[in-house]
C-alpha atoms as a PDB file:
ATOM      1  CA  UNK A   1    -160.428 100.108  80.640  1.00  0.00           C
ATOM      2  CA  UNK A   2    -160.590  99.695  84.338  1.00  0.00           C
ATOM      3  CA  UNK A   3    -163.689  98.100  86.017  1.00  0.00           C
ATOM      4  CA  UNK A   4    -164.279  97.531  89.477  1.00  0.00           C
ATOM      5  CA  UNK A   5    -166.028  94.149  90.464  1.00  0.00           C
ATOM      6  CA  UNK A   6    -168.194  93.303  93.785  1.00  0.00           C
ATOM      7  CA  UNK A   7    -169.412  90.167  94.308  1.00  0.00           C
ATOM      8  CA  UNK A   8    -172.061  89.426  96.332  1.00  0.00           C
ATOM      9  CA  UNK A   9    -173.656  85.856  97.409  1.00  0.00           C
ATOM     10  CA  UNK A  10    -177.530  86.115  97.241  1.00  0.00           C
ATOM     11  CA  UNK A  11    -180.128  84.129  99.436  1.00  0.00           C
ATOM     12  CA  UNK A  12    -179.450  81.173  97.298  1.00  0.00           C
ATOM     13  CA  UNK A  13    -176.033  81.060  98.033  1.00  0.00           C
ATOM     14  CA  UNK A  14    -175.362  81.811  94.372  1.00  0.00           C
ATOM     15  CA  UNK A  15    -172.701  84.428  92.940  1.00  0.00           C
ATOM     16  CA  UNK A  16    -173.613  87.497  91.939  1.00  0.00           C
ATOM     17  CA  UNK A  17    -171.550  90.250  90.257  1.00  0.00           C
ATOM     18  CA  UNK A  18    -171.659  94.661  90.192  1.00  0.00           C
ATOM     19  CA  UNK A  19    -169.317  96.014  88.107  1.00  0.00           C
ATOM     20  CA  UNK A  20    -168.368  99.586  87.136  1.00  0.00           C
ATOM     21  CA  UNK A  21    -166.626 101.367  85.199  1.00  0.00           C
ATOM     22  CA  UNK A  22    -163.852 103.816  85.884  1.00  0.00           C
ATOM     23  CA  UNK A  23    -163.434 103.004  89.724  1.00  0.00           C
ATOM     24  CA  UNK A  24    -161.821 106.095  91.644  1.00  0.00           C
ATOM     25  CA  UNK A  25    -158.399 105.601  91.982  1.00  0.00           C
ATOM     26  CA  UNK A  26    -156.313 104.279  93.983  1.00  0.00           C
ATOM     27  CA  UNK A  27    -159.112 102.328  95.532  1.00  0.00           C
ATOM     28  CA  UNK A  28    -159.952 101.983  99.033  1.00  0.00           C
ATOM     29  CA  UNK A  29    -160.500  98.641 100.495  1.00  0.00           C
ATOM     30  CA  UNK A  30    -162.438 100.499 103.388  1.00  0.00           C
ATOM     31  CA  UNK A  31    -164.421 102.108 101.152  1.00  0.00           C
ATOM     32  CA  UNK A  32    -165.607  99.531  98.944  1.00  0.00           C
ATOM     33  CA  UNK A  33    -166.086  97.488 102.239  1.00  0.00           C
ATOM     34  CA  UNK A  34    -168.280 100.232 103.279  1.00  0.00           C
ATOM     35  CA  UNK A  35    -170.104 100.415 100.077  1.00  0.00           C
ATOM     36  CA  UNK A  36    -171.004  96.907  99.738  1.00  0.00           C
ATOM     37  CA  UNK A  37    -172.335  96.654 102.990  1.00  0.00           C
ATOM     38  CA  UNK A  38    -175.117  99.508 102.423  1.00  0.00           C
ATOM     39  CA  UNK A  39    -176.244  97.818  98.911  1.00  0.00           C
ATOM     40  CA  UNK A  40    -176.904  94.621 101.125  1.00  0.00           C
ATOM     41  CA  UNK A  41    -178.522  96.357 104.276  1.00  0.00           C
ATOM     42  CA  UNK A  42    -180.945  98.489 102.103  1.00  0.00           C
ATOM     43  CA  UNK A  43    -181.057  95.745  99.414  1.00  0.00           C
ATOM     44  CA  UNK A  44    -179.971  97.842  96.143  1.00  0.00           C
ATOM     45  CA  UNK A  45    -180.134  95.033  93.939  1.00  0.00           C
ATOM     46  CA  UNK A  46    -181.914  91.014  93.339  1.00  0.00           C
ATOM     47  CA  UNK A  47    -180.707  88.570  91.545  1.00  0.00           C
ATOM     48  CA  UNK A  48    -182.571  85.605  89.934  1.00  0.00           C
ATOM     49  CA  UNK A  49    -181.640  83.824  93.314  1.00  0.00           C
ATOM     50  CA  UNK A  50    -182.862  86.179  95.096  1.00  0.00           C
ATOM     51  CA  UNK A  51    -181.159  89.805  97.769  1.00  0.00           C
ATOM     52  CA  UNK A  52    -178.047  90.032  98.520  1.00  0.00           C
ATOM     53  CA  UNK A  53    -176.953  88.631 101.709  1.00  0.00           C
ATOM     54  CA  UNK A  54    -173.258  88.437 101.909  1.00  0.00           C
ATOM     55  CA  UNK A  55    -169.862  89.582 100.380  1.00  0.00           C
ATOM     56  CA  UNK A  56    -167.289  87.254  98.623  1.00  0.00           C
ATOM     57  CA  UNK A  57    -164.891  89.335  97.080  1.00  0.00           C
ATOM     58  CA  UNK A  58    -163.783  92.299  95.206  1.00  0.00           C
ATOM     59  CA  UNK A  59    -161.474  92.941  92.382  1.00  0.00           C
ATOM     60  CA  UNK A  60    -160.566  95.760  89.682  1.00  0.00           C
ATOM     61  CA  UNK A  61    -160.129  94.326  86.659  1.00  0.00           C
ATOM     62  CA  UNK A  62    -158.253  96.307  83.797  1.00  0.00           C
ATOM     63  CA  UNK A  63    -159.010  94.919  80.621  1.00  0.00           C
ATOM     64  CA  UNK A  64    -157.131  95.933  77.175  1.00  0.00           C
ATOM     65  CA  UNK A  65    -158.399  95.447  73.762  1.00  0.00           C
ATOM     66  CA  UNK A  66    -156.286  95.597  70.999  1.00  0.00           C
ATOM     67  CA  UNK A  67    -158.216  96.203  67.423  1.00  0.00           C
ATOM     68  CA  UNK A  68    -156.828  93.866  64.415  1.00  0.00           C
ATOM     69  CA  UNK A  69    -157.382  95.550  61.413  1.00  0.00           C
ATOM     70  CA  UNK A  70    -158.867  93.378  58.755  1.00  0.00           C
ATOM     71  CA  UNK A  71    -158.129  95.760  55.592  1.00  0.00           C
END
């Protein structure tokens, strides 16, 4: 499963992490760029240390999980 990760610094200068599922494909740096910017100027989301206030990074992340059967 793909996942799409934004990380954000908050007011305490802490790390703080979106992620979602299924980003569209292929991804748009632009975009995302874009994106990011309007969840800090009308302050989407908190964190324990408090609004987002800057961008650090973003990644997609594809994960895969292989089941081990125990039968």
């Amino acid at each position: 499963m793909k996942r799409i990760e934004l990380k954000f610094r908050n007011e305490e200068g802490r790390l703080s992490t979106v992620s979602l599922d299924d980003p569209k494909e292929p991804v748009d740096p632009i975009a995302v760029k874009q994106a990011m910017q309007v969840i800090i100027d009308q302050d989407v989301f908190t964190s324990s240390g408090g609004s987002y206030v800057s961008m650090d990074s973003a990644q997609v992340v594809d994960r895969t999980v292989e089941e081990i059967s125990l039968d």
